[in-house]
C-alpha atoms as a PDB file:
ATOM      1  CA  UNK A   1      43.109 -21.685 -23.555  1.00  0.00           C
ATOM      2  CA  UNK A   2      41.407 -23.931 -21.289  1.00  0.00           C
ATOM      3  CA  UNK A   3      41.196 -21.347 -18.323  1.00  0.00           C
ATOM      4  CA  UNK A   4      39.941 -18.560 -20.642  1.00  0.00           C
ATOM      5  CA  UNK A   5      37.113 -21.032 -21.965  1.00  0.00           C
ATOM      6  CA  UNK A   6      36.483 -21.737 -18.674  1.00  0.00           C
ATOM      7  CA  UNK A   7      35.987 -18.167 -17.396  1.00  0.00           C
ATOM      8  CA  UNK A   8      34.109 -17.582 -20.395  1.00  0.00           C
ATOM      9  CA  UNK A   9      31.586 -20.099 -19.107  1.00  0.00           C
ATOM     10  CA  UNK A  10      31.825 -19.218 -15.437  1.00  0.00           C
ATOM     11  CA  UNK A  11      30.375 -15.698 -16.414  1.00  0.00           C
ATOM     12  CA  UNK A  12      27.641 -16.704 -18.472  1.00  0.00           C
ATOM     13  CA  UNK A  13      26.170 -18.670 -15.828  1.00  0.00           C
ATOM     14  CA  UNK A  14      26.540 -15.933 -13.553  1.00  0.00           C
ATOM     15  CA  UNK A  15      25.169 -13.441 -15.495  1.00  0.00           C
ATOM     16  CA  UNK A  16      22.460 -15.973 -16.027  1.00  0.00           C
ATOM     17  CA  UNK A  17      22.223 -16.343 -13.071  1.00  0.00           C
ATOM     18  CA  UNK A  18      21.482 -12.940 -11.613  1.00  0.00           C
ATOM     19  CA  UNK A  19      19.419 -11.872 -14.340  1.00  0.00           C
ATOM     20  CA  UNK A  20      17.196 -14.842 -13.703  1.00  0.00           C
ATOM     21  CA  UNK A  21      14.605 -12.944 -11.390  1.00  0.00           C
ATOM     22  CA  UNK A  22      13.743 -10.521 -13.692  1.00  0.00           C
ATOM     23  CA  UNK A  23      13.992 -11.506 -17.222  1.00  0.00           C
ATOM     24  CA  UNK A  24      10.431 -12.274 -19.287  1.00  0.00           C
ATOM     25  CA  UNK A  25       8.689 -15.198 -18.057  1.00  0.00           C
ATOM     26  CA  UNK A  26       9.444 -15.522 -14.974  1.00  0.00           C
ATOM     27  CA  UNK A  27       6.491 -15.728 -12.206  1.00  0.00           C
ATOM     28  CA  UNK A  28       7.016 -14.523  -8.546  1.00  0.00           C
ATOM     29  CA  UNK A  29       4.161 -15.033  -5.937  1.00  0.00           C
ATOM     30  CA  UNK A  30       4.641 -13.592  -2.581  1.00  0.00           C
ATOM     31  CA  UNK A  31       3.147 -12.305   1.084  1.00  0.00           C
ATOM     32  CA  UNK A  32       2.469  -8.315   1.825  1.00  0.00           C
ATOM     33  CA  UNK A  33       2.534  -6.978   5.658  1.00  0.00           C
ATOM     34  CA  UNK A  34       1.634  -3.695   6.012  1.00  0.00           C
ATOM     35  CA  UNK A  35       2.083  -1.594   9.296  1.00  0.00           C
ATOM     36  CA  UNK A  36       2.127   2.353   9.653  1.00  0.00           C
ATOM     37  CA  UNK A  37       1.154   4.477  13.045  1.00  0.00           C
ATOM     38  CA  UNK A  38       0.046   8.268  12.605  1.00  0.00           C
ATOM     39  CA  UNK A  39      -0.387  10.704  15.400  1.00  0.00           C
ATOM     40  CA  UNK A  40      -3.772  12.823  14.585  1.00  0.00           C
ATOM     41  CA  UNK A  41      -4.759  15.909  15.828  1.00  0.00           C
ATOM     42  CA  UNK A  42      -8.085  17.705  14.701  1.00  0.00           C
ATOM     43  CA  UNK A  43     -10.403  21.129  15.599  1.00  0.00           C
ATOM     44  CA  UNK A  44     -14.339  21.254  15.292  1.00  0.00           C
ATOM     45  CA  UNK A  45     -16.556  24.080  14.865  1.00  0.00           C
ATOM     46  CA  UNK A  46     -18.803  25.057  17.669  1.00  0.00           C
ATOM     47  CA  UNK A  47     -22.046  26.174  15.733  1.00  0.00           C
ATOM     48  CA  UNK A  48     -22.978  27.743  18.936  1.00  0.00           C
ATOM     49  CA  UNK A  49     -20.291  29.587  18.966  1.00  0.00           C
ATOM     50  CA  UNK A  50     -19.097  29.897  15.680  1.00  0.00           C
ATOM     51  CA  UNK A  51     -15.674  29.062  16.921  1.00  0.00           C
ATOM     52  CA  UNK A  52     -13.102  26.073  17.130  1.00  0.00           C
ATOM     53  CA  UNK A  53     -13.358  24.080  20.450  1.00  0.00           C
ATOM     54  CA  UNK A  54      -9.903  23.277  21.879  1.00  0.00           C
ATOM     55  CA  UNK A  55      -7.395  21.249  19.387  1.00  0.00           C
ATOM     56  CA  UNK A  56      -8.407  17.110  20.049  1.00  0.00           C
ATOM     57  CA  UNK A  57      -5.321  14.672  19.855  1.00  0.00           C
ATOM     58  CA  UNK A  58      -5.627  10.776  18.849  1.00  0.00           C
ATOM     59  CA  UNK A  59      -3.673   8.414  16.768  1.00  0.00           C
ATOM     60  CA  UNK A  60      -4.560   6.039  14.010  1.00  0.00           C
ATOM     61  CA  UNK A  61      -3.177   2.455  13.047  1.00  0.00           C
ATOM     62  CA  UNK A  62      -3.144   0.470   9.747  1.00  0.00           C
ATOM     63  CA  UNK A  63      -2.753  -3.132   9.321  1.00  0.00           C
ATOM     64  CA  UNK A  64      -2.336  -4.785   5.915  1.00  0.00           C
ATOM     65  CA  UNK A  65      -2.077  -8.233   4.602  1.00  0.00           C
ATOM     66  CA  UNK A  66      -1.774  -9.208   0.679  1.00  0.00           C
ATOM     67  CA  UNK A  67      -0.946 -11.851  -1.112  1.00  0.00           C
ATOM     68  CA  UNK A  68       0.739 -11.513  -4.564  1.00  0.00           C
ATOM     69  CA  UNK A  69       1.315 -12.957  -7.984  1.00  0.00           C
ATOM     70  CA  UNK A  70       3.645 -11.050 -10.829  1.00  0.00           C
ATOM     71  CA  UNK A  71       4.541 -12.393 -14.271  1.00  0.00           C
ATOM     72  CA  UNK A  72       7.725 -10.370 -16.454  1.00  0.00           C
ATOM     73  CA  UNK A  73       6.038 -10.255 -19.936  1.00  0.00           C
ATOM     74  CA  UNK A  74       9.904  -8.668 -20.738  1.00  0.00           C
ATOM     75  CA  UNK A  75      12.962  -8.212 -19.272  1.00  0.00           C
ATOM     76  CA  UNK A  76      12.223  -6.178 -15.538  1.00  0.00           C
ATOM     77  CA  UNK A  77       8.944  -5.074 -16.944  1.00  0.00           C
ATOM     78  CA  UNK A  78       6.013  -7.069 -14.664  1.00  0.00           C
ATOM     79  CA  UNK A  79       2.612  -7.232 -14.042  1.00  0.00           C
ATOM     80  CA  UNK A  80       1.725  -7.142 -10.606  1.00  0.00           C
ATOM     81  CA  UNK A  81      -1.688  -8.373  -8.966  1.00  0.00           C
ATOM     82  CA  UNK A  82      -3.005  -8.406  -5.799  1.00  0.00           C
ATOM     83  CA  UNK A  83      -5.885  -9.217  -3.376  1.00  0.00           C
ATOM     84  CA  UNK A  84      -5.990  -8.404   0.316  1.00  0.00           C
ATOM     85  CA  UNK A  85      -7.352  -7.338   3.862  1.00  0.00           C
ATOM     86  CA  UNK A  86      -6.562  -3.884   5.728  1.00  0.00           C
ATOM     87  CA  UNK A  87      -8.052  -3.077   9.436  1.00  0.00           C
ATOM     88  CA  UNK A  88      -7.622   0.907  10.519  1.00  0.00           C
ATOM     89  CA  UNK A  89      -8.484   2.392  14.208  1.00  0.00           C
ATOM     90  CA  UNK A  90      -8.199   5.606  15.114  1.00  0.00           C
ATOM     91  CA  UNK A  91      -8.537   6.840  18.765  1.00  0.00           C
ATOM     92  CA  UNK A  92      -9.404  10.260  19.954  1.00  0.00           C
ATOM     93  CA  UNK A  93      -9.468  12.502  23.089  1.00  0.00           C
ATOM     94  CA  UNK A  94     -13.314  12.712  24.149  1.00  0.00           C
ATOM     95  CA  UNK A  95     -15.096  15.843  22.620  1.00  0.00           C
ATOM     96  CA  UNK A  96     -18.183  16.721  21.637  1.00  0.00           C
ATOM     97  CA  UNK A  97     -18.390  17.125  17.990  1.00  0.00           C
ATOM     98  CA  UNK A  98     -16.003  13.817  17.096  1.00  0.00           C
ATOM     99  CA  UNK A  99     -16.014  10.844  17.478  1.00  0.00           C
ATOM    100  CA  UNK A 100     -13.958   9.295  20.250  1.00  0.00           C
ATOM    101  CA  UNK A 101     -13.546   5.751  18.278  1.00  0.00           C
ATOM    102  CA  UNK A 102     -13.202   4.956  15.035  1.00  0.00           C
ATOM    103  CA  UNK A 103     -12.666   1.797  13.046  1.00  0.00           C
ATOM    104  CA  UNK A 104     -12.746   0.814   9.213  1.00  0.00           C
ATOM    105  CA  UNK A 105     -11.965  -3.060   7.762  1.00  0.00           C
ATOM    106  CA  UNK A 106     -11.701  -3.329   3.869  1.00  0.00           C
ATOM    107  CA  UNK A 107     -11.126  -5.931   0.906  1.00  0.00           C
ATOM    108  CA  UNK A 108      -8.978  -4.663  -1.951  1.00  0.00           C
ATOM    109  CA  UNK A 109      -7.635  -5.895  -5.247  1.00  0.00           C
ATOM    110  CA  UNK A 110      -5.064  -3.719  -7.369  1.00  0.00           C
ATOM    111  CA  UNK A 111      -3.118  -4.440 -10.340  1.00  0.00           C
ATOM    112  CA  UNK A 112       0.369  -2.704 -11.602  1.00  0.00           C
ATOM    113  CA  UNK A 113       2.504  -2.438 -13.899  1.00  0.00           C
ATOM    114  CA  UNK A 114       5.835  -2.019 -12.439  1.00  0.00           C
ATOM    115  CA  UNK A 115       9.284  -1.036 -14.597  1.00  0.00           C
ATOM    116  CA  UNK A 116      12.774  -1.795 -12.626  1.00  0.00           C
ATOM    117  CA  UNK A 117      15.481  -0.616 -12.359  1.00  0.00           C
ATOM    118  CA  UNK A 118      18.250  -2.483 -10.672  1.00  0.00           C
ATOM    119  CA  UNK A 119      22.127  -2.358  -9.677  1.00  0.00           C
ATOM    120  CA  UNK A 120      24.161  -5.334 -10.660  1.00  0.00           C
ATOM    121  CA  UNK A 121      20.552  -7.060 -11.254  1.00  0.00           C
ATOM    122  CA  UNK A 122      20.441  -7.412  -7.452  1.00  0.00           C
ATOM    123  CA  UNK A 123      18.961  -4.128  -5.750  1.00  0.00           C
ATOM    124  CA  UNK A 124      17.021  -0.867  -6.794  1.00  0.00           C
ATOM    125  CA  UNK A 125      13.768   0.923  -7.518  1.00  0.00           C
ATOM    126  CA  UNK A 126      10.780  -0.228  -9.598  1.00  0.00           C
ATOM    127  CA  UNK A 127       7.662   2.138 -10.381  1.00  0.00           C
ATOM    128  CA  UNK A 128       5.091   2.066 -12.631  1.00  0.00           C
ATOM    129  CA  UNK A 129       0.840   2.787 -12.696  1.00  0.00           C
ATOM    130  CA  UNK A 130      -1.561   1.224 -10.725  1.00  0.00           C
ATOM    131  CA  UNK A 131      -5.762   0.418 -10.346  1.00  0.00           C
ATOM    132  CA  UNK A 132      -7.393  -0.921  -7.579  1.00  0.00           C
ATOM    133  CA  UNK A 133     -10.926  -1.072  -6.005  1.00  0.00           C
ATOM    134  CA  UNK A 134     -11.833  -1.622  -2.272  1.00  0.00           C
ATOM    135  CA  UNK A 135     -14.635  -2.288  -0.119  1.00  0.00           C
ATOM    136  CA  UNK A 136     -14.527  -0.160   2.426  1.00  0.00           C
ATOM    137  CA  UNK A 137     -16.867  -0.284   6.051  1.00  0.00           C
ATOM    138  CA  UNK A 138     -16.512   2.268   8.720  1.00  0.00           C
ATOM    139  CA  UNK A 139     -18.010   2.780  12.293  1.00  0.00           C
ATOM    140  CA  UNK A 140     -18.129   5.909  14.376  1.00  0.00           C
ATOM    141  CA  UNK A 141     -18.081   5.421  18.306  1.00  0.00           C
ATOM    142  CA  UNK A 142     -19.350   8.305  20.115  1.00  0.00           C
ATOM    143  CA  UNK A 143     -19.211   8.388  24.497  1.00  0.00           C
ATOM    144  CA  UNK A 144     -20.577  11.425  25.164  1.00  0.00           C
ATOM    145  CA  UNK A 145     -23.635  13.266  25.069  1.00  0.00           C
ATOM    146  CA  UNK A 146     -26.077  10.271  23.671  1.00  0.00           C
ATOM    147  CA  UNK A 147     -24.394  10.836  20.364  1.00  0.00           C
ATOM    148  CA  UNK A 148     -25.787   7.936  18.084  1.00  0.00           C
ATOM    149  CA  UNK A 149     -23.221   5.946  16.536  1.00  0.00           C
ATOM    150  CA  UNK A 150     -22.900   5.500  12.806  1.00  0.00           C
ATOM    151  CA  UNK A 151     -21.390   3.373   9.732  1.00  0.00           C
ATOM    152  CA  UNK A 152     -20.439   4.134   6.511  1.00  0.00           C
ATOM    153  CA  UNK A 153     -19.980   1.673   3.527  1.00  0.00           C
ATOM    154  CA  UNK A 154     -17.668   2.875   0.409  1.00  0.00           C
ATOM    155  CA  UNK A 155     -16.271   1.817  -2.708  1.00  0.00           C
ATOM    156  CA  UNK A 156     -13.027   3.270  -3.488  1.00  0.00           C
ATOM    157  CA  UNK A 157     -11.381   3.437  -6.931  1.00  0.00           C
ATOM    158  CA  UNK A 158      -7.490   4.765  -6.715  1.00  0.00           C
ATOM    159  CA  UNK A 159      -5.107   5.101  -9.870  1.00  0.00           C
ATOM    160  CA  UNK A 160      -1.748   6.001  -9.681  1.00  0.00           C
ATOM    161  CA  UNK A 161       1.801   5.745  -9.727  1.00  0.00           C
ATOM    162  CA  UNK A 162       3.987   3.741  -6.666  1.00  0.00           C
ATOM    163  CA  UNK A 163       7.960   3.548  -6.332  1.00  0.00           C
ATOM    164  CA  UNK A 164       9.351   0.686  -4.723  1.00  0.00           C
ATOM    165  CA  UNK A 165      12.797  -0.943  -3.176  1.00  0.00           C
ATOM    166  CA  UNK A 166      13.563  -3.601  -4.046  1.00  0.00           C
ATOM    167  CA  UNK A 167      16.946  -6.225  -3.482  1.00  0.00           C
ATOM    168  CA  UNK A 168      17.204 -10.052  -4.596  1.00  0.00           C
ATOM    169  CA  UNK A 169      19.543 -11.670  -1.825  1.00  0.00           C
ATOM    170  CA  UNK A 170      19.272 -14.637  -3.336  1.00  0.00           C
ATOM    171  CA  UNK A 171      18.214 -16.329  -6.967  1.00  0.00           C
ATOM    172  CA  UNK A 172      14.562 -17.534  -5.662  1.00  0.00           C
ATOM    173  CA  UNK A 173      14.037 -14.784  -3.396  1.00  0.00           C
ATOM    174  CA  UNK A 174      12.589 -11.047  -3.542  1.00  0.00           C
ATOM    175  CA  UNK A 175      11.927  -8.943  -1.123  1.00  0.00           C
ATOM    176  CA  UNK A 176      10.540  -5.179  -1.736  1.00  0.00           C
ATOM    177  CA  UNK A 177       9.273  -2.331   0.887  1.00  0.00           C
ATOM    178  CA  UNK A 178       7.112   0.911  -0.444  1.00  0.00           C
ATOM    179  CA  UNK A 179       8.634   3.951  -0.745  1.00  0.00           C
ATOM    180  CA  UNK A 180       6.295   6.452  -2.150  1.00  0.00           C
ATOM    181  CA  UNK A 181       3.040   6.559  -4.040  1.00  0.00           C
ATOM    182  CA  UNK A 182       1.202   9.811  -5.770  1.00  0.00           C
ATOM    183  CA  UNK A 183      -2.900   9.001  -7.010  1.00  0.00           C
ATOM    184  CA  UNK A 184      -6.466  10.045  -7.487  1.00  0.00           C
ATOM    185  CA  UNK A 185      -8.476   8.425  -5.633  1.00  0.00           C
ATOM    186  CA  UNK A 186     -13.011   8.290  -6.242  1.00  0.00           C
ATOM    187  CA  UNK A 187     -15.035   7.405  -3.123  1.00  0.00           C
ATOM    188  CA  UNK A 188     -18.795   6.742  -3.092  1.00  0.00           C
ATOM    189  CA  UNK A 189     -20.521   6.026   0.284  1.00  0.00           C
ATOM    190  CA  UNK A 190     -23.410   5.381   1.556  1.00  0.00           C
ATOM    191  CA  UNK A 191     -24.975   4.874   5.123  1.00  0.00           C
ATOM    192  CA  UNK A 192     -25.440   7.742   7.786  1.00  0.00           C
ATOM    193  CA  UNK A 193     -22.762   9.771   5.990  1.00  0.00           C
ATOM    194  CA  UNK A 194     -23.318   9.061   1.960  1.00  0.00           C
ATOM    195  CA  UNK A 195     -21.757  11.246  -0.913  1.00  0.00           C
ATOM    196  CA  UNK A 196     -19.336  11.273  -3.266  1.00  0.00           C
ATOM    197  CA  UNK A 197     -15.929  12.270  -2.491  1.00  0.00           C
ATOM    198  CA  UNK A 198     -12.490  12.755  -4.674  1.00  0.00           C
ATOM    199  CA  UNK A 199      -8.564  13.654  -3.344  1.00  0.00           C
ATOM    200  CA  UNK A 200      -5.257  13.534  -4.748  1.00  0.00           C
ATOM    201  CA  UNK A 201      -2.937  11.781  -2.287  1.00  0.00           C
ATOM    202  CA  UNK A 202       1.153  11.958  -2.191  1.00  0.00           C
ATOM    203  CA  UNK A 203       2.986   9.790   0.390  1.00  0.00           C
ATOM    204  CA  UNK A 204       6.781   9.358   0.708  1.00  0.00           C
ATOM    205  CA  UNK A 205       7.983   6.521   2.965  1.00  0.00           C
ATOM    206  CA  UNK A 206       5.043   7.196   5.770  1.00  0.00           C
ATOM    207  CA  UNK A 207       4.560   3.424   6.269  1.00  0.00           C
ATOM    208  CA  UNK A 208       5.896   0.335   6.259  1.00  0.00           C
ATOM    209  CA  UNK A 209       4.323  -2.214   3.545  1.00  0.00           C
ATOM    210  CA  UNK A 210       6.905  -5.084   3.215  1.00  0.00           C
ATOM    211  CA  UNK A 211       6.463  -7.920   0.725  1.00  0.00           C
ATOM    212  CA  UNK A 212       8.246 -11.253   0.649  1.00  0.00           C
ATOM    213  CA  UNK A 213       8.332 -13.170  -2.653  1.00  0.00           C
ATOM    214  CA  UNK A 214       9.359 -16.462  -4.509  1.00  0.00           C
ATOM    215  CA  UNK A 215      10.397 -16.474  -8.088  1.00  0.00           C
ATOM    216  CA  UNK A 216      10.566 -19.298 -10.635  1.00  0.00           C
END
């Protein structure tokens, strides 16, 4: 009788336990790193011509830090929000008709609302909408043939849906890494090259945006 009381007990605290980091209430605040590398190649018009100069080859690198706070208003439902800092450069093979550097730094803040679902409350997907704004400033480095160089400022407004991982090694501890993300995304600039622009983007694991997190 004793023993089966006993295991009665053991598994509610266990099941306590590992539900802990997700049930409603609990808080999490945690650290974002972002990192992703993209080989780029690209073919401009030669108005003189009317035809494509040769194909130009470069690459382009993101970097991405944001910190995080999430609150469960129910059982693995959360919302997520965030503030951060992202850095881009993109390097290109001199031509004449693009630029051979360019670089872009912007402030962001986003908030989600993120669903999971989770194996033996430990590991798994979440996904759910998301808003954000950014600030976005860009600079165009030209080398060759006294082409001026030029910045552009933007605001950026992006809604959309993200999918996540996700795994809880431990009771106090989350970790998650981006998978995919589908949105609509409204740009307005202004500087040397102002105008509205809009895009639909999909991505699917093309970069690596890690986040560490504690939970109470």
């Amino acid at each position: 009788m004793y023993k089966k009381l006993l295991l009665v007990f053991v598994s509610i605290i266990t099941i306590n336990a590992a539900k802990a980091q997700t049930e409603k209430g609990n808080q999490s605040v945690g650290l974002s790193f972002g990192l992703s590398t993209t080989d780029l190649k690209t073919r401009s018009i030669n108005y003189s011509t009317n035809d494509y100069d040769p194909e130009v080859k470069g690459k382009q690198n993101n970097y991405t830090i944001s910190p995080n706070y999430s609150y469960f208003i129910a059982d693995k439902l959360d919302i997520g929000l965030a503030v951060g800092y992202s850095y881009s450069s993109q390097k290109y093979d001199t031509n004449m008709y693009s630029p051979q550097n360019q670089s872009g730094k912007s402030f962001f803040s986003s908030i989600r609302l993120r669903k999971y679902f989770l194996y033996d409350n430990k590991i798994g997907i979440r996904t759910g909408p998301h808003l954000s704004y950014q600030r976005l400033s860009q600079s165009y480095t030209y080398n060759i043939n006294n082409q001026p160089n030029y910045n552009t400022n933007s605001n950026v407004y992006t809604g959309g849906v993200g999918l996540d991982f996700v795994y809880y090694p431990i009771k106090k501890l989350g970790l998650t890494a981006a998978m995919g993300n589908l949105d609509y995304q409204h740009q307005k600039s202004s500087g040397n090259t102002s105008g509205t622009y809009n895009s639909f983007n999909l991505s699917f694991a093309n970069s690596l945006i890690f986040s560490v997190n504690y939970i109470w």
